[in-house]
Protein backbone atom coordinates (compact mmCIF):
# COMPACT_ATOMS: atom_id res chain seq x y z
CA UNK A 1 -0.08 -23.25 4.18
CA UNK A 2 0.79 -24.90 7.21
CA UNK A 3 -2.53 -27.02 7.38
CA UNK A 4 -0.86 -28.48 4.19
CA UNK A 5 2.01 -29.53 5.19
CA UNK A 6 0.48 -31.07 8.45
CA UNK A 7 -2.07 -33.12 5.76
CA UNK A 8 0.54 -35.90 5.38
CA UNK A 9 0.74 -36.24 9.11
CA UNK A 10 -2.91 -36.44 9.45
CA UNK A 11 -3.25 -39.97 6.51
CA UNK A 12 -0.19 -41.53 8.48
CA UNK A 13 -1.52 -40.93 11.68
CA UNK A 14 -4.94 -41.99 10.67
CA UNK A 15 -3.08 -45.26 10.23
CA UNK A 16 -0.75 -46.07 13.03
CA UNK A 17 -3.99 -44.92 15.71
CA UNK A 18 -1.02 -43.62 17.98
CA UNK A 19 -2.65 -41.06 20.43
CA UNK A 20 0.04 -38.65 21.40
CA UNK A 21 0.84 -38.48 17.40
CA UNK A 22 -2.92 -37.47 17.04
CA UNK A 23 -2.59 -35.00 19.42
CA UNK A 24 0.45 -33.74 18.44
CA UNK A 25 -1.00 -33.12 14.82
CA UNK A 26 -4.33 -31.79 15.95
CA UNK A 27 -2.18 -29.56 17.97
CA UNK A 28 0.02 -28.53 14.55
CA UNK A 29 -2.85 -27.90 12.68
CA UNK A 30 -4.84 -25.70 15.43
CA UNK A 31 -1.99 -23.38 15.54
CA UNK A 32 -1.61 -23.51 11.68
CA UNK A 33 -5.36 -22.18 11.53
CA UNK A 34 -4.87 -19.51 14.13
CA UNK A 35 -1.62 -18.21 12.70
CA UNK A 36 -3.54 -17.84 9.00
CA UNK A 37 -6.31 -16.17 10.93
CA UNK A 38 -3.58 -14.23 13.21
CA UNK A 39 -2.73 -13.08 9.67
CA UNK A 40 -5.41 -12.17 7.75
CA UNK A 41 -6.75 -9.88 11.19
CA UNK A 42 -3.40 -8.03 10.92
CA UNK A 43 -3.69 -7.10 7.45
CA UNK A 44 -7.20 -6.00 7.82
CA UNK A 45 -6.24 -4.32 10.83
CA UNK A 46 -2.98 -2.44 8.86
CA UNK A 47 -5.73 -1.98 5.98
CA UNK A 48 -8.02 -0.25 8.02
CA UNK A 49 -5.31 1.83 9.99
CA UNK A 50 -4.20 3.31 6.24
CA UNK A 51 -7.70 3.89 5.33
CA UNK A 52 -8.68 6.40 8.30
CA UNK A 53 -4.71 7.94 8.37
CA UNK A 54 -5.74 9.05 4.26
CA UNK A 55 -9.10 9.71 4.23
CA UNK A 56 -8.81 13.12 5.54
CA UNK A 57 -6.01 13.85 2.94
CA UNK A 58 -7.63 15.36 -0.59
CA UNK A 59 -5.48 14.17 -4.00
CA UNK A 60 -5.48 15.52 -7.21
CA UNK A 61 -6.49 13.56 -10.01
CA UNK A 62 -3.58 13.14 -13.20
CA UNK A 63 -6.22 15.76 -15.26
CA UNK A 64 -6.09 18.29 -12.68
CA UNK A 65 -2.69 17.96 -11.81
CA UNK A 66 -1.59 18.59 -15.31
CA UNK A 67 -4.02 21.72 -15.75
CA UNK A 68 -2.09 23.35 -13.02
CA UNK A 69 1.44 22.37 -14.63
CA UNK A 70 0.63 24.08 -17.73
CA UNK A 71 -0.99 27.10 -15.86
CA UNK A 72 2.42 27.52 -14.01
CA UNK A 73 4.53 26.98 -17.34
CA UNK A 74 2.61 29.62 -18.71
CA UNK A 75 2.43 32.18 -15.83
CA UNK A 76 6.50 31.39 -15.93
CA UNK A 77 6.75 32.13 -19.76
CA UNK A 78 4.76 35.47 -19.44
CA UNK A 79 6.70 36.41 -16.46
CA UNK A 80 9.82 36.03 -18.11
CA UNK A 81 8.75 37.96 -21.30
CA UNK A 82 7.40 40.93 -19.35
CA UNK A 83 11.15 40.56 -17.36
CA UNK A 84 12.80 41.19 -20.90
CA UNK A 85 10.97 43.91 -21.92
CA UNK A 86 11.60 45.27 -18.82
CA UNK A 87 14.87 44.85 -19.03
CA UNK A 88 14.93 46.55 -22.59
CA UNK A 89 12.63 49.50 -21.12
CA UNK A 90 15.04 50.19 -18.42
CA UNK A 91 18.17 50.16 -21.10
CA UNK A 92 16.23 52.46 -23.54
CA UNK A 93 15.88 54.95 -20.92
CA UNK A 94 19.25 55.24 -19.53
């Protein structure tokens, strides 16, 4: 991005041949490169980092997931059913 912006510097400095204006633009677009290559090392580097801090750390697929939702819905439906008739076991023999 930076390279770019330098580009017009480099076709008017091609034509005035002024040294220290060459320089000065060779200069600008040396740092430009190392900044975008500063860049992309730090977002492979941040990349990487988040790969090893997950990979020891086991999801759940969406399927799977949902399987044990309904298990627990169900588990919490018979509970409460066998709670009630509880319930009405204990008032019948009172």
């Amino acid at each position: 991005m930076l390279a770019l912006q330098f580009k017009h510097l480099q076709i008017t400095n091609m034509q005035s041949q002024n040294p220290i204006i060459a320089d000065l633009v060779k200069l600008a677009n040396s740092a430009a490169g190392t900044m975008a290559g500063m860049s992309r090392e730090a977002r492979e580097s941040a990349r990487e980092r988040l790969r090893e801090a997950f990979g020891g750390i086991d999801f759940v697929s969406r399927e799977e997931f949902e399987t044990v939702k309904a298990m627990a819905q169900k588990a919490r439906e018979q509970a409460d059913a066998l709670e009630a008739r509880l319930a009405a076991l204990e008032a019948n023999s009172k």
